[in-house]
C-alpha atoms as a PDB file:
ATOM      1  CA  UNK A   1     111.498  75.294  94.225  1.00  0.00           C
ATOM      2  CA  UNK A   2     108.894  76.792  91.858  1.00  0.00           C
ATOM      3  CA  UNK A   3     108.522  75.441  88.658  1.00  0.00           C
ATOM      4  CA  UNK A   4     106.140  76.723  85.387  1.00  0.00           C
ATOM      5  CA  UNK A   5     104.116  74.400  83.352  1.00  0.00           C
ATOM      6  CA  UNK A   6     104.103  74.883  79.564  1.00  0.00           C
ATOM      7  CA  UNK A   7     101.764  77.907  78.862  1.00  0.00           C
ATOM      8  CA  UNK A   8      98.492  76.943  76.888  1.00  0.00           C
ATOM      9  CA  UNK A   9      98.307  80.405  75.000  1.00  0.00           C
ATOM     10  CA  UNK A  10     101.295  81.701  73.461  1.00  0.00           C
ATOM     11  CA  UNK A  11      99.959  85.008  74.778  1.00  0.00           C
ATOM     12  CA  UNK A  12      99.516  83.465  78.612  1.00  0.00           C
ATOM     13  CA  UNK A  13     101.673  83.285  81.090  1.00  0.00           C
ATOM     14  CA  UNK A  14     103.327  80.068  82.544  1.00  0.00           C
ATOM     15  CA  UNK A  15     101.417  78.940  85.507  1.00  0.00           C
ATOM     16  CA  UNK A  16     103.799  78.008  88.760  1.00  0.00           C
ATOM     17  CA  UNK A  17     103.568  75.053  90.650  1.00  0.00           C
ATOM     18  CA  UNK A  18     105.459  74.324  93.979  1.00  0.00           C
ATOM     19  CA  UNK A  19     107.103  71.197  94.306  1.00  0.00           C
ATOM     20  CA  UNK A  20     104.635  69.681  96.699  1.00  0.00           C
ATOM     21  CA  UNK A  21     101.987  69.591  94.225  1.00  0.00           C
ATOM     22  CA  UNK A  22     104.044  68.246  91.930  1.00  0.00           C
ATOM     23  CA  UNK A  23     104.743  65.481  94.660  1.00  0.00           C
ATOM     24  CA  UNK A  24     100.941  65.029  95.308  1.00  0.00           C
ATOM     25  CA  UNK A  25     100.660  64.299  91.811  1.00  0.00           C
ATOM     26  CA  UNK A  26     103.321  61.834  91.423  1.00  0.00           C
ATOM     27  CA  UNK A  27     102.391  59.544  94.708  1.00  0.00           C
ATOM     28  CA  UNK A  28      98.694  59.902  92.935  1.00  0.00           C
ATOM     29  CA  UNK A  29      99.422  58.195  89.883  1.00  0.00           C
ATOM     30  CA  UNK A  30     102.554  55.432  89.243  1.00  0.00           C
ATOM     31  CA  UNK A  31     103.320  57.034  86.136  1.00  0.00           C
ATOM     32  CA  UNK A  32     102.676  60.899  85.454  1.00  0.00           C
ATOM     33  CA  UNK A  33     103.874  63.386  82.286  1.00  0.00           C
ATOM     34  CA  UNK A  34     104.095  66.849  82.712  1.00  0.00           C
ATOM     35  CA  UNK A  35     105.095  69.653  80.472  1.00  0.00           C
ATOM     36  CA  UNK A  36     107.351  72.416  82.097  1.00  0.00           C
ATOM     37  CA  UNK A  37     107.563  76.178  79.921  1.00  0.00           C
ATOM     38  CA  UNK A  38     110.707  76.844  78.516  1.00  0.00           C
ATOM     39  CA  UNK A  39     111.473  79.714  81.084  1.00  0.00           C
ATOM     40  CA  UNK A  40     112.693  77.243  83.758  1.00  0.00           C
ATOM     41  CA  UNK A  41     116.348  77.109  83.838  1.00  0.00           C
ATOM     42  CA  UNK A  42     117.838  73.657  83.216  1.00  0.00           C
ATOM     43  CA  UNK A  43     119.077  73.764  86.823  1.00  0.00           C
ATOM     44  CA  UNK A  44     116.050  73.178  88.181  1.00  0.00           C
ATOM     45  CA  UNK A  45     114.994  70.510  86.522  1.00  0.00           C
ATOM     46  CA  UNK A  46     118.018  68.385  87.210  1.00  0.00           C
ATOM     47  CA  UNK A  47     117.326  69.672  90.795  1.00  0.00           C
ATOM     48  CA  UNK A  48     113.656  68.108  90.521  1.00  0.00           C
ATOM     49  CA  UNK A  49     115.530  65.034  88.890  1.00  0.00           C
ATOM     50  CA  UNK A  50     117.480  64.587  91.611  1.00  0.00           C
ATOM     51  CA  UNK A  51     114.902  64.763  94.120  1.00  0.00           C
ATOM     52  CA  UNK A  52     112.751  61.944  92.506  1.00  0.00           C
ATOM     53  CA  UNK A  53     115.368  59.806  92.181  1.00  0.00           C
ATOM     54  CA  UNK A  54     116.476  59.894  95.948  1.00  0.00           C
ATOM     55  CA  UNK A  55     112.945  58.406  96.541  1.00  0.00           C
ATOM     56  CA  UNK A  56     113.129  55.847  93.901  1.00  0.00           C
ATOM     57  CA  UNK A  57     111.839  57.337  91.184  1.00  0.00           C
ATOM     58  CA  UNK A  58     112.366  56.814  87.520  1.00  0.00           C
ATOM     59  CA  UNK A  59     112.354  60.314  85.881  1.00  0.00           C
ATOM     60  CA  UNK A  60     112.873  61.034  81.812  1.00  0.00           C
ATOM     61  CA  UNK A  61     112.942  64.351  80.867  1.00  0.00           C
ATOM     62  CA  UNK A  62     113.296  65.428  77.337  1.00  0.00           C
ATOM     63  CA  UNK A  63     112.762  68.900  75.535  1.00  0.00           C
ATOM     64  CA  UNK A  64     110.006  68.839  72.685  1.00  0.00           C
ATOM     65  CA  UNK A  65     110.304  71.437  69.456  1.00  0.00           C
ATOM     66  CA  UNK A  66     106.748  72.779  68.439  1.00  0.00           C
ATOM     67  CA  UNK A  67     108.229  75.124  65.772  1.00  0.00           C
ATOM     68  CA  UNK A  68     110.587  76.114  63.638  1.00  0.00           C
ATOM     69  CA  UNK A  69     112.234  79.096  66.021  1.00  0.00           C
ATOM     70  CA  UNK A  70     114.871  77.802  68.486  1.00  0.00           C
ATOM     71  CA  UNK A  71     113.109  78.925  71.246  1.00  0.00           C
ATOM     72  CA  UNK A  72     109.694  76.838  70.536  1.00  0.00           C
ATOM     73  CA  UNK A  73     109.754  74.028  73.084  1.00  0.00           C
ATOM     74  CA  UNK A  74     109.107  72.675  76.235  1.00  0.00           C
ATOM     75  CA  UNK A  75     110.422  70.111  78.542  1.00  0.00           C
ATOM     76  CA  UNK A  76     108.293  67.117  78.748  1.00  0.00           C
ATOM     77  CA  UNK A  77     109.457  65.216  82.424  1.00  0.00           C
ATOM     78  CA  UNK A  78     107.906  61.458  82.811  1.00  0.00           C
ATOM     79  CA  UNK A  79     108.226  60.430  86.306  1.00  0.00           C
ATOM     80  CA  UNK A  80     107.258  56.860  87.022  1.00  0.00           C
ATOM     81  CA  UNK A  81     107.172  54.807  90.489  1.00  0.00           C
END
């Protein structure tokens, strides 16, 4: 599963990330926040819920609204050992 982080130019690209960096990350830190673009489908990130989860994890996603335009957010996913 490849996921895209939140784009830091409106202009750029979303960068992808594969799953088992976003693992690498998590087992780093006990708590972690990351923001996910708003071109990854909802499916997937219930999928990556679902995976944390079966190993224990506490995840919280929400989406966050930087505009006025219904298509300015991002998904904001705290996962937490």
């Amino acid at each position: 599963m490849d996921l895209k982080f939140a784009r830091t130019d409106i202009d750029a690209k979303p960068k992808k990330v594969e799953l088992s960096k976003i693992e690498a990350s998590v087992e780093k830190d006990d708590s972690i926040i990351f923001y996910f673009d708003r071109e990854n489908s909802h499916k997937d990130l219930l999928e990556l819920q679902d995976y944390f989860e079966a190993k224990g994890k506490s995840f919280y996603m929400s989406e966050v609204k930087y505009g006025l335009a219904d298509n300015d957010y991002i998904y904001q996913v705290h996962i937490m050992k």
